[in-house]
Protein backbone atom coordinates (compact mmCIF):
# COMPACT_ATOMS: atom_id res chain seq x y z
CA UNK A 1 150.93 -99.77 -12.50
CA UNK A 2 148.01 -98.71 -10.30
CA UNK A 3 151.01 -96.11 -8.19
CA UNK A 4 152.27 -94.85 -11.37
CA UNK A 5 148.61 -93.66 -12.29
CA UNK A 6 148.30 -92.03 -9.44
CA UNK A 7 150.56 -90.07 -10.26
CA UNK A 8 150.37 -89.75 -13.58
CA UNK A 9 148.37 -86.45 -14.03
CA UNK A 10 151.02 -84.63 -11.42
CA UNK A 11 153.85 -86.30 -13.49
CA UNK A 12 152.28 -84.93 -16.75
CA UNK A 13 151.67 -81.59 -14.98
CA UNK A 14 155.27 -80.64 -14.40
CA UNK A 15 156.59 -81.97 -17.32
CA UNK A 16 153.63 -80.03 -19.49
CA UNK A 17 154.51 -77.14 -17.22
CA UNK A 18 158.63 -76.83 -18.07
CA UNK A 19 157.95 -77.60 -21.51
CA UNK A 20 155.26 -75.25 -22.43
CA UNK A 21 153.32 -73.34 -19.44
CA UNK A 22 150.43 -73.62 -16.98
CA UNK A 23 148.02 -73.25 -18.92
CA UNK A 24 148.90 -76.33 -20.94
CA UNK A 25 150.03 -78.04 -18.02
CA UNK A 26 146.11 -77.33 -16.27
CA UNK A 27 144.60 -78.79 -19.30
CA UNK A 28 146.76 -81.66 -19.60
CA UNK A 29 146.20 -82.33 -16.07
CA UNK A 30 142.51 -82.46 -16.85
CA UNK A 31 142.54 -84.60 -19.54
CA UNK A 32 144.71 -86.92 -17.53
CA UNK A 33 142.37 -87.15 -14.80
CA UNK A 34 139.35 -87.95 -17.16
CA UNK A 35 141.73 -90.79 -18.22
CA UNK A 36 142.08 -91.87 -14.24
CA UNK A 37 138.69 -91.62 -13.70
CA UNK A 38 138.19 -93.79 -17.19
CA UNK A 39 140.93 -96.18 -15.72
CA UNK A 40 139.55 -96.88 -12.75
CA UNK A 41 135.82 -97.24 -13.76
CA UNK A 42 137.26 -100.12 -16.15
CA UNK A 43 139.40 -101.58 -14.02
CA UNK A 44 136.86 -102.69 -11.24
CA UNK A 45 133.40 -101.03 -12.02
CA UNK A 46 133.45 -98.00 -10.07
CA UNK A 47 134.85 -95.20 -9.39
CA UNK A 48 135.77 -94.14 -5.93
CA UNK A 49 134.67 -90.52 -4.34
CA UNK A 50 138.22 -89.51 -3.37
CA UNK A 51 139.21 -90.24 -7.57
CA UNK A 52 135.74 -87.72 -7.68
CA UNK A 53 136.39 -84.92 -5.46
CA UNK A 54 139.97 -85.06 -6.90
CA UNK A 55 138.73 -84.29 -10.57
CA UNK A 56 135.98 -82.19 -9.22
CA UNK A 57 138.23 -79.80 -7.95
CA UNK A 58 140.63 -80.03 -10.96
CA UNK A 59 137.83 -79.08 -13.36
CA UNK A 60 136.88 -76.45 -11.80
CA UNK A 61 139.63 -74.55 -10.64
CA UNK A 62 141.83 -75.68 -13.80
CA UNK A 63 138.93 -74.95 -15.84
CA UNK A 64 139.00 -71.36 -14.23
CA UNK A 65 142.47 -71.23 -14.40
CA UNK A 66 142.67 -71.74 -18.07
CA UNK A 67 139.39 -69.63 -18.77
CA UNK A 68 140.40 -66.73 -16.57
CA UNK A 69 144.24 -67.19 -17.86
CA UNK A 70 144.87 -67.16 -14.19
CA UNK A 71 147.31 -69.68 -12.47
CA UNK A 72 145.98 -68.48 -9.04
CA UNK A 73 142.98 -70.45 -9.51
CA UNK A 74 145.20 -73.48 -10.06
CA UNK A 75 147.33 -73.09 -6.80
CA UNK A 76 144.37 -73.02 -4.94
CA UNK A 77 144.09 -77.16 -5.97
CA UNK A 78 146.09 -78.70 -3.73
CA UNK A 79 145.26 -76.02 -0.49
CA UNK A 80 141.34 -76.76 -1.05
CA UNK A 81 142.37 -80.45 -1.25
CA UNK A 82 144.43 -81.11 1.64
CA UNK A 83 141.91 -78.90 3.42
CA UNK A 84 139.21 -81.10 2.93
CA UNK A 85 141.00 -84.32 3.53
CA UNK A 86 142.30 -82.15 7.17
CA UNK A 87 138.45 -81.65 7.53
CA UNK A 88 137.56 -85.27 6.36
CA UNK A 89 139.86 -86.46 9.50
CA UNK A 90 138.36 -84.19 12.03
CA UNK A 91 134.50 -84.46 10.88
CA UNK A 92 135.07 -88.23 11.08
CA UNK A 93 136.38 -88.48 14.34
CA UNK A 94 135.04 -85.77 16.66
CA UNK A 95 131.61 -85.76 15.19
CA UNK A 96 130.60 -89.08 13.52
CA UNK A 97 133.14 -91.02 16.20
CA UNK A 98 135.04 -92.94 13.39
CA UNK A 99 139.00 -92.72 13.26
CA UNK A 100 139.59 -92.79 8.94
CA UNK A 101 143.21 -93.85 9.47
CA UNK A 102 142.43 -96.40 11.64
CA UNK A 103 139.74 -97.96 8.83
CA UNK A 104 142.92 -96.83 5.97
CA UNK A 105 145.93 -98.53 8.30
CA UNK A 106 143.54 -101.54 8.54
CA UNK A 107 142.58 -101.59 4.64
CA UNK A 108 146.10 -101.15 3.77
CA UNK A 109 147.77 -103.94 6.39
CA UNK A 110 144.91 -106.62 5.32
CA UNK A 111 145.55 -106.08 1.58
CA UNK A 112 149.23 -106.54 2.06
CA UNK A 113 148.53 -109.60 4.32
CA UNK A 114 146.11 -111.31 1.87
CA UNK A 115 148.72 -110.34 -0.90
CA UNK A 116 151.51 -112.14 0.81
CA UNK A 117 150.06 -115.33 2.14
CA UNK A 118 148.18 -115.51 -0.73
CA UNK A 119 144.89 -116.47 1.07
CA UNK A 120 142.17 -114.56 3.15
CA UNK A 121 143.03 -114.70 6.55
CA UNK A 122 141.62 -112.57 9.49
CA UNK A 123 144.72 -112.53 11.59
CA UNK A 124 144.14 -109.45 13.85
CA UNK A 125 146.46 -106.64 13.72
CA UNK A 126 146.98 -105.76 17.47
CA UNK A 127 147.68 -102.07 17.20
CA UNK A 128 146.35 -100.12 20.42
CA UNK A 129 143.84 -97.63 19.68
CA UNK A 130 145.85 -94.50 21.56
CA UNK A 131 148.40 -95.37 18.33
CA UNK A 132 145.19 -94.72 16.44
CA UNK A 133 144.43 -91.78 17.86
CA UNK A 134 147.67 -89.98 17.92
CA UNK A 135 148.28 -91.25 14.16
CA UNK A 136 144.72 -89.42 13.79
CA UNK A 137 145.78 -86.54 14.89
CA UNK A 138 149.16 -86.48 13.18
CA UNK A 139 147.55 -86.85 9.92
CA UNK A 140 144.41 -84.12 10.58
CA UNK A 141 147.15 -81.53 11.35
CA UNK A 142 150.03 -82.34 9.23
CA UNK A 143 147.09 -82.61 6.09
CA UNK A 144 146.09 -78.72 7.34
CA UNK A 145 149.94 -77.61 7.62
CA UNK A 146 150.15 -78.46 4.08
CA UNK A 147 147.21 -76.60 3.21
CA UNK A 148 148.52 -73.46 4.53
CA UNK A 149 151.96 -74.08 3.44
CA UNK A 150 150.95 -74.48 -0.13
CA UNK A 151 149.33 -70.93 0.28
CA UNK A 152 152.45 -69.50 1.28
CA UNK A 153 154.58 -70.70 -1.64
CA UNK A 154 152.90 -69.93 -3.93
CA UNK A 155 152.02 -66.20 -2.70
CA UNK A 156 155.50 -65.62 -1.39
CA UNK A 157 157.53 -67.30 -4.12
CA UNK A 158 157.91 -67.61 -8.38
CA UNK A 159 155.28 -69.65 -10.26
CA UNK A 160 158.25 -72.08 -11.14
CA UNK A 161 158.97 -72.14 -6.98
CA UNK A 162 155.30 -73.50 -6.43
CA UNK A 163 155.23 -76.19 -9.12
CA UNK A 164 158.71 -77.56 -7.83
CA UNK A 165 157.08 -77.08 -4.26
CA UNK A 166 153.81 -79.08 -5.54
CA UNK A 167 155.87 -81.84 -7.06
CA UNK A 168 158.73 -82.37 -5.19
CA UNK A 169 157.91 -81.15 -1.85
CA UNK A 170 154.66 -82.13 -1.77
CA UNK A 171 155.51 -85.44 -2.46
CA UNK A 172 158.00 -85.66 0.07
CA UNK A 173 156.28 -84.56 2.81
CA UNK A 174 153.28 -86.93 2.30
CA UNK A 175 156.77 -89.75 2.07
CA UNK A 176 158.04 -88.77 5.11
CA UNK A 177 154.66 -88.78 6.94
CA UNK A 178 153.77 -92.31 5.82
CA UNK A 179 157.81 -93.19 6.89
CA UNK A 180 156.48 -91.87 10.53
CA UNK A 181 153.37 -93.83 10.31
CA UNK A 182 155.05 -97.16 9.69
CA UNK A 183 157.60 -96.66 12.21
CA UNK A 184 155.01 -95.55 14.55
CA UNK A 185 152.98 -98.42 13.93
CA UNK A 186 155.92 -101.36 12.85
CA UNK A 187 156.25 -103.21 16.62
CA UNK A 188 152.73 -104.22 16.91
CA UNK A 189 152.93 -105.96 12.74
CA UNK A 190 152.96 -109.26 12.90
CA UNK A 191 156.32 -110.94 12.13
CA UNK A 192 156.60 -113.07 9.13
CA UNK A 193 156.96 -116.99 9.37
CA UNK A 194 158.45 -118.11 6.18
């Protein structure tokens, strides 16, 4: 339930987007984050800054986009995004000396862990920290790749282009990245004993 919300204001998006046109699509995408934000604050008490920054930047630039009946403003959303999570990644590590996927990959195997077994063990993940590092820097450039790319599409190619591009390639590059990570990262797991 808590994946399909996720991605339940992109789903909405596209379909809002075929059916009728941006500008419907922005505002349903807006709404639909309100009701993430809503979600979230109800399901555990808080709401986290990423869900924040995430609306923040809808609202404004979909609010522009729909005010200005300008989809420009709109295709901007996902560059400025994946720029600051790019910058998020590199701030974090070369300045404040903190590796973000490292604390994610560590979040992320735990939770499973604790989900499996059932109980809350501290069974160390043994993961060298060059793995780490080069998953670090995988992530900071591949996140400012897709910035750019996103730029080019949707300069270079057909509104309906870019939203396919958003939806489906989007998507699938973030799939095939986390595909990379867990291979890159699946010898040092620990196996399972049952």
């Amino acid at each position: 339930m808590a994946t399909l919300l996720e991605y339940l204001p992109l789903i909405l998006f596209f379909a809002v987007y075929k059916f009728v046109d941006i500008y419907w699509a922005t505002g349903v995408l807006i709404v639909t984050s309100v009701i993430q934000l809503a979600y979230h604050y109800f399901q555990s008490g808080h709401i986290a800054t990423r869900h924040w920054v995430f609306f923040a930047i809808a609202l404004v630039l979909g609010g522009m986009t729909i005010l200005f009946q300008d989809e420009q403003f709109i295709m901007w959303k996902a560059t400025v995004i994946y720029a600051i999570l790019a910058l998020s990644l590199l701030v974090s590590r070369y300045v404040f000396k903190k590796n973000l996927v490292e604390k994610a990959l560590i979040g992320l195997l735990k939770s499973v862990s604790e989900k499996e077994s059932g109980n809350n063990t501290d069974t160390p993940i043994m993961i060298p920290q060059s793995i780490y590092e080069q998953l670090n820097l995988m992530w900071m450039l591949l996140l400012a790749f897709i910035s750019a790319l996103n730029l080019y599409v949707a300069y270079n190619f057909s509104l309906d282009t870019w939203v396919n591009f958003k939806v489906f390639g989007l998507m699938g590059i973030t799939f095939v990245a986390i595909l990379l990570t867990m291979m890159r990262i699946y010898k040092y797991l620990p196996e399972d004993n049952s």
